[in-house]
N, C-alpha and C. Protein backbone atom coordinates (compact mmCIF):
# COMPACT_ATOMS: atom_id res chain seq x y z
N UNK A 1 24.26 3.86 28.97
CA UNK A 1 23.18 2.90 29.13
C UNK A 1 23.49 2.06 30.36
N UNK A 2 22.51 2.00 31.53
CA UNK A 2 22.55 1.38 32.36
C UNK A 2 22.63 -0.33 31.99
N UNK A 3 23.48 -1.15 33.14
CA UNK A 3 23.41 -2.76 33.11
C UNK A 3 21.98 -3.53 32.47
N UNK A 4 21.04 -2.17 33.18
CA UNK A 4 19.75 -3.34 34.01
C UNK A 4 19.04 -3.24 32.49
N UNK A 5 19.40 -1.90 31.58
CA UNK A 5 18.83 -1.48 30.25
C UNK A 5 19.37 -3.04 29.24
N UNK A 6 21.21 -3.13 29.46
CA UNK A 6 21.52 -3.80 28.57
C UNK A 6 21.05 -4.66 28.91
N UNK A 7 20.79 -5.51 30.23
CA UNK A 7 20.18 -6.94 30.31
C UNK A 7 18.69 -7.12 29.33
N UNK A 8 17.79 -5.97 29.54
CA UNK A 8 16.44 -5.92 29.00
C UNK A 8 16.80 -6.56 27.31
N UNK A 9 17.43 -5.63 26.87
CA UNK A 9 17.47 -5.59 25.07
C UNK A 9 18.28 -7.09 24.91
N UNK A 10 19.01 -7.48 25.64
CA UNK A 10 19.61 -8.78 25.73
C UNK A 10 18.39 -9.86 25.52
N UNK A 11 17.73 -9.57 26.40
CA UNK A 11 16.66 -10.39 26.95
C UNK A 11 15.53 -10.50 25.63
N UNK A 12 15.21 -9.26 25.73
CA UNK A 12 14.04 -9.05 23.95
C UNK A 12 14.84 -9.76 22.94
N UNK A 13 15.72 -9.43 22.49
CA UNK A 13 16.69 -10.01 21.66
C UNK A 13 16.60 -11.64 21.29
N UNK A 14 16.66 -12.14 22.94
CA UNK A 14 17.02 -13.29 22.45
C UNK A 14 15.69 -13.99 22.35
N UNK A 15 14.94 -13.74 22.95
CA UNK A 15 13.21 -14.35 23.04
C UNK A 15 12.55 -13.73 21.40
N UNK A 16 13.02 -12.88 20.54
CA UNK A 16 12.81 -12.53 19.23
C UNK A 16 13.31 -13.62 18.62
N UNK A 17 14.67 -13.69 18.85
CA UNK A 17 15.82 -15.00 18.17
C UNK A 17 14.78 -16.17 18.40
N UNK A 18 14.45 -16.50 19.36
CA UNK A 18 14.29 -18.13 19.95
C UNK A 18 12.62 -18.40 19.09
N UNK A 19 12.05 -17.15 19.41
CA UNK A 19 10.68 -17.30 18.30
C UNK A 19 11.17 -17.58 16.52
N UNK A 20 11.74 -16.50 16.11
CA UNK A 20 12.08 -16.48 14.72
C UNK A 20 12.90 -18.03 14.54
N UNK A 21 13.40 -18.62 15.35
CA UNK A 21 14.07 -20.20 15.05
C UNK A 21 12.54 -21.06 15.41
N UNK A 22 11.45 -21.14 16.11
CA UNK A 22 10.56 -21.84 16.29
C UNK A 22 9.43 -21.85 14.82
N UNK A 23 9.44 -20.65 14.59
CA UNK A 23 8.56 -20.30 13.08
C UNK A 23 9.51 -20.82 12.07
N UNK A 24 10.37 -20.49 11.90
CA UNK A 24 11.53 -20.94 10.54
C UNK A 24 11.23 -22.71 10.70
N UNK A 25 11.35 -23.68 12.09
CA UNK A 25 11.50 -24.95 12.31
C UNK A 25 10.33 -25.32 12.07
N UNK A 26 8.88 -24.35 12.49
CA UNK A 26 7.58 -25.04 12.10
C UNK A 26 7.40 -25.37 10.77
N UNK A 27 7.91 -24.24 9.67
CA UNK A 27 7.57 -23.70 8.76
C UNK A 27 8.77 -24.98 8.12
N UNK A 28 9.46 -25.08 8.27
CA UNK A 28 10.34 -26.33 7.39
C UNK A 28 9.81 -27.89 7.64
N UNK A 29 9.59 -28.48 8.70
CA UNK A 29 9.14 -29.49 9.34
C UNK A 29 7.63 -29.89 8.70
N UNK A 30 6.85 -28.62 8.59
CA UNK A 30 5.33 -28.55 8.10
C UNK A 30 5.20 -28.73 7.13
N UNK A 31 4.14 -28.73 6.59
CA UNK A 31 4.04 -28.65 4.53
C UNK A 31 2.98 -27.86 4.42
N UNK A 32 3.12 -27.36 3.49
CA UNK A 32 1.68 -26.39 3.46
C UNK A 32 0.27 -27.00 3.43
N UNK A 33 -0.60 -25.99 4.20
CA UNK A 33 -1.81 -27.00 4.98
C UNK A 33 -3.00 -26.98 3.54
N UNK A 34 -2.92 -26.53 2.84
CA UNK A 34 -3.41 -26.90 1.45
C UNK A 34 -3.15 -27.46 0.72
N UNK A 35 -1.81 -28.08 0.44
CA UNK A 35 -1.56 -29.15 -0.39
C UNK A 35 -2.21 -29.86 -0.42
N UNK A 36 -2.89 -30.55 -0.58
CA UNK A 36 -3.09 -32.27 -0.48
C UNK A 36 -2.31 -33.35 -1.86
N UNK A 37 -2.56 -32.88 -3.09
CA UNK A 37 -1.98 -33.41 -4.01
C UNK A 37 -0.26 -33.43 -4.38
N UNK A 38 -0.01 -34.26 -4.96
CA UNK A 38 1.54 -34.77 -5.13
C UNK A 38 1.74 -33.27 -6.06
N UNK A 39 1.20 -33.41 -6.96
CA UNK A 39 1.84 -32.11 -7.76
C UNK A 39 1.93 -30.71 -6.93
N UNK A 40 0.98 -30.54 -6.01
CA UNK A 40 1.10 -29.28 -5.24
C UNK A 40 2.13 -29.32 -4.11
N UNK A 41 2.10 -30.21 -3.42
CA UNK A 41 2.98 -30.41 -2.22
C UNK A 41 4.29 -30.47 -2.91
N UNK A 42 4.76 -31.46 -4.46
CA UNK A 42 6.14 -30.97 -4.99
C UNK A 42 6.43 -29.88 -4.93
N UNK A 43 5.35 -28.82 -5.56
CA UNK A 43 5.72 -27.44 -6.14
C UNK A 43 5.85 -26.37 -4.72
N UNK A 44 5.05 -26.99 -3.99
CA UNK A 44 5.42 -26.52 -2.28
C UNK A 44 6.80 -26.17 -1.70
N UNK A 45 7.03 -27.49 -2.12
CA UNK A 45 8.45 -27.90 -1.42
C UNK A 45 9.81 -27.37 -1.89
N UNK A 46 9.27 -27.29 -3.26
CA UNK A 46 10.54 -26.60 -4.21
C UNK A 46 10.79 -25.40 -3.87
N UNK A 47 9.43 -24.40 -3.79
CA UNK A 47 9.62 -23.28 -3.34
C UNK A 47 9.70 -22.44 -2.34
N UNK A 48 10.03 -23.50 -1.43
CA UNK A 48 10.11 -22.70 0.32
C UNK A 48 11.76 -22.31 0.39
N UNK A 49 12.28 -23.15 -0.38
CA UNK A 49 13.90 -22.43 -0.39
C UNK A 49 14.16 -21.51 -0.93
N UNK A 50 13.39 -20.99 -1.92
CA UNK A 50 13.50 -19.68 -2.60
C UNK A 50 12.76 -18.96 -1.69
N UNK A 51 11.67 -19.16 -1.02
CA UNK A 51 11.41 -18.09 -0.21
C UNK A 51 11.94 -17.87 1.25
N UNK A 52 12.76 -18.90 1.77
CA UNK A 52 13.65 -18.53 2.81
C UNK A 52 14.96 -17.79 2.42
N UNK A 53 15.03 -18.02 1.04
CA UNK A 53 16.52 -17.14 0.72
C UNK A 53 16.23 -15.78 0.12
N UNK A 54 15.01 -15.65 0.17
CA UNK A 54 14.04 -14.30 -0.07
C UNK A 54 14.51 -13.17 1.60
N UNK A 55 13.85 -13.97 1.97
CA UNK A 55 13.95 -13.62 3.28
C UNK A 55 15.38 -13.57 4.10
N UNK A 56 16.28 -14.22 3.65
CA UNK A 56 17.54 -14.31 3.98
C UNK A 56 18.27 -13.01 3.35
N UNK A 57 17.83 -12.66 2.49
CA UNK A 57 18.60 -11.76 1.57
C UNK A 57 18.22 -10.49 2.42
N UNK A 58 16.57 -10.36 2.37
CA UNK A 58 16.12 -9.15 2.86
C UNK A 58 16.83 -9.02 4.34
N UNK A 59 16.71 -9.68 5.01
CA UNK A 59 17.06 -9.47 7.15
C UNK A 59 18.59 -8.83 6.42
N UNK A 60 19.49 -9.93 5.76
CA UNK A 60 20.88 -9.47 5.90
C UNK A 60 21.43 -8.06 5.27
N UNK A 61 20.54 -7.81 4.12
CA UNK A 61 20.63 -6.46 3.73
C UNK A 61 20.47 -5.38 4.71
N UNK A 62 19.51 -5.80 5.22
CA UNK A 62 18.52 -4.63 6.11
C UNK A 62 19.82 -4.29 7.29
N UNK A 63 20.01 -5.46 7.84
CA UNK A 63 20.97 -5.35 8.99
C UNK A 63 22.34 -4.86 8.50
N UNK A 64 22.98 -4.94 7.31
CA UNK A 64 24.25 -4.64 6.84
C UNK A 64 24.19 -3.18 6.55
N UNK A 65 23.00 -2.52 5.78
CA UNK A 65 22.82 -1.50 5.45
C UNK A 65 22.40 -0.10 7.27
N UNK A 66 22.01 -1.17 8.23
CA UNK A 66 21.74 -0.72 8.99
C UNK A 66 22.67 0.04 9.59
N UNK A 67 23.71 -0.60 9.93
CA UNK A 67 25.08 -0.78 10.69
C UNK A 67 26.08 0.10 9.76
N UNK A 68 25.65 0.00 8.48
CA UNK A 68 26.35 1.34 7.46
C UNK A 68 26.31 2.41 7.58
N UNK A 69 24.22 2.74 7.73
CA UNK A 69 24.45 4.19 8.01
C UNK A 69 24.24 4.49 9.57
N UNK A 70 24.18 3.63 10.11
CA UNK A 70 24.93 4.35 11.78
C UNK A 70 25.85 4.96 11.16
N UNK A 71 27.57 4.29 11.00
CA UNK A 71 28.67 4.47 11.05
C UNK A 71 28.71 6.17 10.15
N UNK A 72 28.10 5.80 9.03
CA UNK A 72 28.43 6.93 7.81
C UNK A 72 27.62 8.15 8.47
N UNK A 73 26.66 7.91 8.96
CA UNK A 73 25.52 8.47 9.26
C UNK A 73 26.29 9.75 10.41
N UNK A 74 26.83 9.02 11.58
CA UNK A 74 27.69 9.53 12.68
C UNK A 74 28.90 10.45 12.16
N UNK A 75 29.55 9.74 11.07
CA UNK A 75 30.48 10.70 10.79
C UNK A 75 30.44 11.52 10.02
N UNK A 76 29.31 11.36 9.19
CA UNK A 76 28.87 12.77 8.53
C UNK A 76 28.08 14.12 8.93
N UNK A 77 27.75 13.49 10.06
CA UNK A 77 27.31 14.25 10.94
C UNK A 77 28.39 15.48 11.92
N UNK A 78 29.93 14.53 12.51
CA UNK A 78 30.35 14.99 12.66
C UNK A 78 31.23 15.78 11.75
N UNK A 79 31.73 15.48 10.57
CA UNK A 79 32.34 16.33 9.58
C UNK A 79 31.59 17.30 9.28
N UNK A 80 30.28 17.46 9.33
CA UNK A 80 28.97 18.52 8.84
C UNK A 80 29.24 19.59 9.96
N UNK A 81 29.41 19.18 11.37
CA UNK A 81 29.92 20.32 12.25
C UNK A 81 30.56 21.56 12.13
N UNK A 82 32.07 19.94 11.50
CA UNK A 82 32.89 21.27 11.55
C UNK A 82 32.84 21.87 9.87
N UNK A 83 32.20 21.47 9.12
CA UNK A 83 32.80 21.97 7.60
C UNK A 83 30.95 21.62 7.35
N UNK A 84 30.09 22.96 7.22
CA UNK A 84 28.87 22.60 7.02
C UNK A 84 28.51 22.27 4.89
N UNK A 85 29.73 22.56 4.39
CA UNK A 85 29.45 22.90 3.31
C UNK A 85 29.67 21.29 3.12
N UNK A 86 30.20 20.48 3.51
CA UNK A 86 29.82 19.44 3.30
C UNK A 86 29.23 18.30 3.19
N UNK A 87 27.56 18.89 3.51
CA UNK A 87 26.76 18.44 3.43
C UNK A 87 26.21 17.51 2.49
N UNK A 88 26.15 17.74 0.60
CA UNK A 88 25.94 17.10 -0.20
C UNK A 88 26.70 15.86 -0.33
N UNK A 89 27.85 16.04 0.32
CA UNK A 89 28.98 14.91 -0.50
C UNK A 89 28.70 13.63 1.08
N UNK A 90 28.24 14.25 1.71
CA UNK A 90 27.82 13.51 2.97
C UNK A 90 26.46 12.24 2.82
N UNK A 91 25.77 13.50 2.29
CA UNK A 91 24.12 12.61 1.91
C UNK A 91 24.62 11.80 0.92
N UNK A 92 25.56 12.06 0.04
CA UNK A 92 25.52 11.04 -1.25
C UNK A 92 26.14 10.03 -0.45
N UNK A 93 27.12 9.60 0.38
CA UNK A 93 27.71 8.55 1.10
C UNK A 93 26.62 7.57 2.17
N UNK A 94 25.90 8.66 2.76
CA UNK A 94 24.68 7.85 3.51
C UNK A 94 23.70 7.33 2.49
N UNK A 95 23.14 7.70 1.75
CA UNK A 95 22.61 6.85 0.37
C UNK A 95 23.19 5.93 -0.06
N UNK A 96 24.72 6.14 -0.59
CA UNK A 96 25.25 4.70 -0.77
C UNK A 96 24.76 3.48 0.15
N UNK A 97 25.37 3.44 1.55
CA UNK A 97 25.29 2.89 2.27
C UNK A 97 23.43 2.26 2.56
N UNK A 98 22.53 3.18 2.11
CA UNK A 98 21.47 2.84 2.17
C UNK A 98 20.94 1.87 0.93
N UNK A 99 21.93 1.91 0.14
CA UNK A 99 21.55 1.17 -0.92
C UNK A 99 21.98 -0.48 -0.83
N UNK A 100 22.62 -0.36 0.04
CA UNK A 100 22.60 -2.24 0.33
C UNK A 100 21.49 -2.90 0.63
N UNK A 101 20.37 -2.14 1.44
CA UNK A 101 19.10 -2.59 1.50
C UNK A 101 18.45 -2.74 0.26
N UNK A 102 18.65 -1.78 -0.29
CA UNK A 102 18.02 -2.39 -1.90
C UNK A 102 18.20 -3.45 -2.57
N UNK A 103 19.84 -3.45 -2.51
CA UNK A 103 20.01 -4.72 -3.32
C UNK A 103 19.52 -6.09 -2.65
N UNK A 104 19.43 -6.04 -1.45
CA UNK A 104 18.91 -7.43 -1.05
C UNK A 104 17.39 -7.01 -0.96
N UNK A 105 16.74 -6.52 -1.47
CA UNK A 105 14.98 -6.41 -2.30
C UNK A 105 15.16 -6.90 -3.24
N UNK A 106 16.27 -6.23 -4.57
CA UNK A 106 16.02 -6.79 -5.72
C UNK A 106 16.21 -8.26 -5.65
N UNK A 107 17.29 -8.63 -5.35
CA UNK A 107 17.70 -10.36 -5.14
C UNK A 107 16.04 -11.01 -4.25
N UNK A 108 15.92 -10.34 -3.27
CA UNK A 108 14.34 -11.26 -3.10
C UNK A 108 13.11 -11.26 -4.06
N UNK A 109 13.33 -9.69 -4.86
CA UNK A 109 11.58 -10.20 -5.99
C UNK A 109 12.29 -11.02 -7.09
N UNK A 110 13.90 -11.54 -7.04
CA UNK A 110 14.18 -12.08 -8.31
C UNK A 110 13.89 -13.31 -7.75
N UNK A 111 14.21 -13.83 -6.52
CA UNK A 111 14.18 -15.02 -5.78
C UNK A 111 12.57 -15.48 -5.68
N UNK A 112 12.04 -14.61 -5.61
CA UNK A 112 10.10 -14.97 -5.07
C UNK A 112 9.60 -15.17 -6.60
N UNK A 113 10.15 -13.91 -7.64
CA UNK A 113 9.48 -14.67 -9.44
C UNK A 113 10.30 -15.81 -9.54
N UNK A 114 11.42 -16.10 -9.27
CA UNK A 114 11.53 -17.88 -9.66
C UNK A 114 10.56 -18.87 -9.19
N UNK A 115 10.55 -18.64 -7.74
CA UNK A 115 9.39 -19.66 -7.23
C UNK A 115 8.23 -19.85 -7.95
């Protein structure tokens, strides 16, 4: 990968980052634009932390599970080369690894029915 490539994805990267911190800061700072009443704006307020840790759960899964099956993904690939019969015991390891994304789903619909 060329410099001028890594500067680009650097660049997207961080202008993604700098938005996703401007929405997260609107979105905490704000109150929801329908509230008007005390009882709604409480029940508002209570539940934006469960749904940022909704959302917290999901990105970090996604990204942990991501970075899993690269790794598993690559080397099962290369063990499949040389030894093709080891294919099954391969997929069952990249599944594992795919299953961290799950678990941070389940933890968010448990996190979003509390709210």
């Amino acid at each position: 990968m060329s410099a001028a490539a890594r500067r680009g994805i650097i660049a997207v990267s961080a202008l993604v980052l700098l938005i996703a911190l401007g929405v997260l800061t609107a979105a905490a700072l704000g109150g929801p634009a329908a509230a008007t009443g005390g009882a709604a704006r409480e029940a508002a307020q209570a539940n934006w932390a469960a749904l940022i840790g909704a959302a917290v759960a999901v990105a970090g899964s996604s990204i942990g599970a991501g970075v899993a099956v690269a790794y598993t993904g690559a080397a099962a690939l290369a063990a499949m080369s040389e030894r093709p019969e080891l294919f099954g015991r391969a997929i069952v390891i990249v599944g594992l690894a795919e299953g961290i994304a799950v678990y941070g789903l389940v933890v968010a619909v448990i996190l979003i029915g509390r709210a």
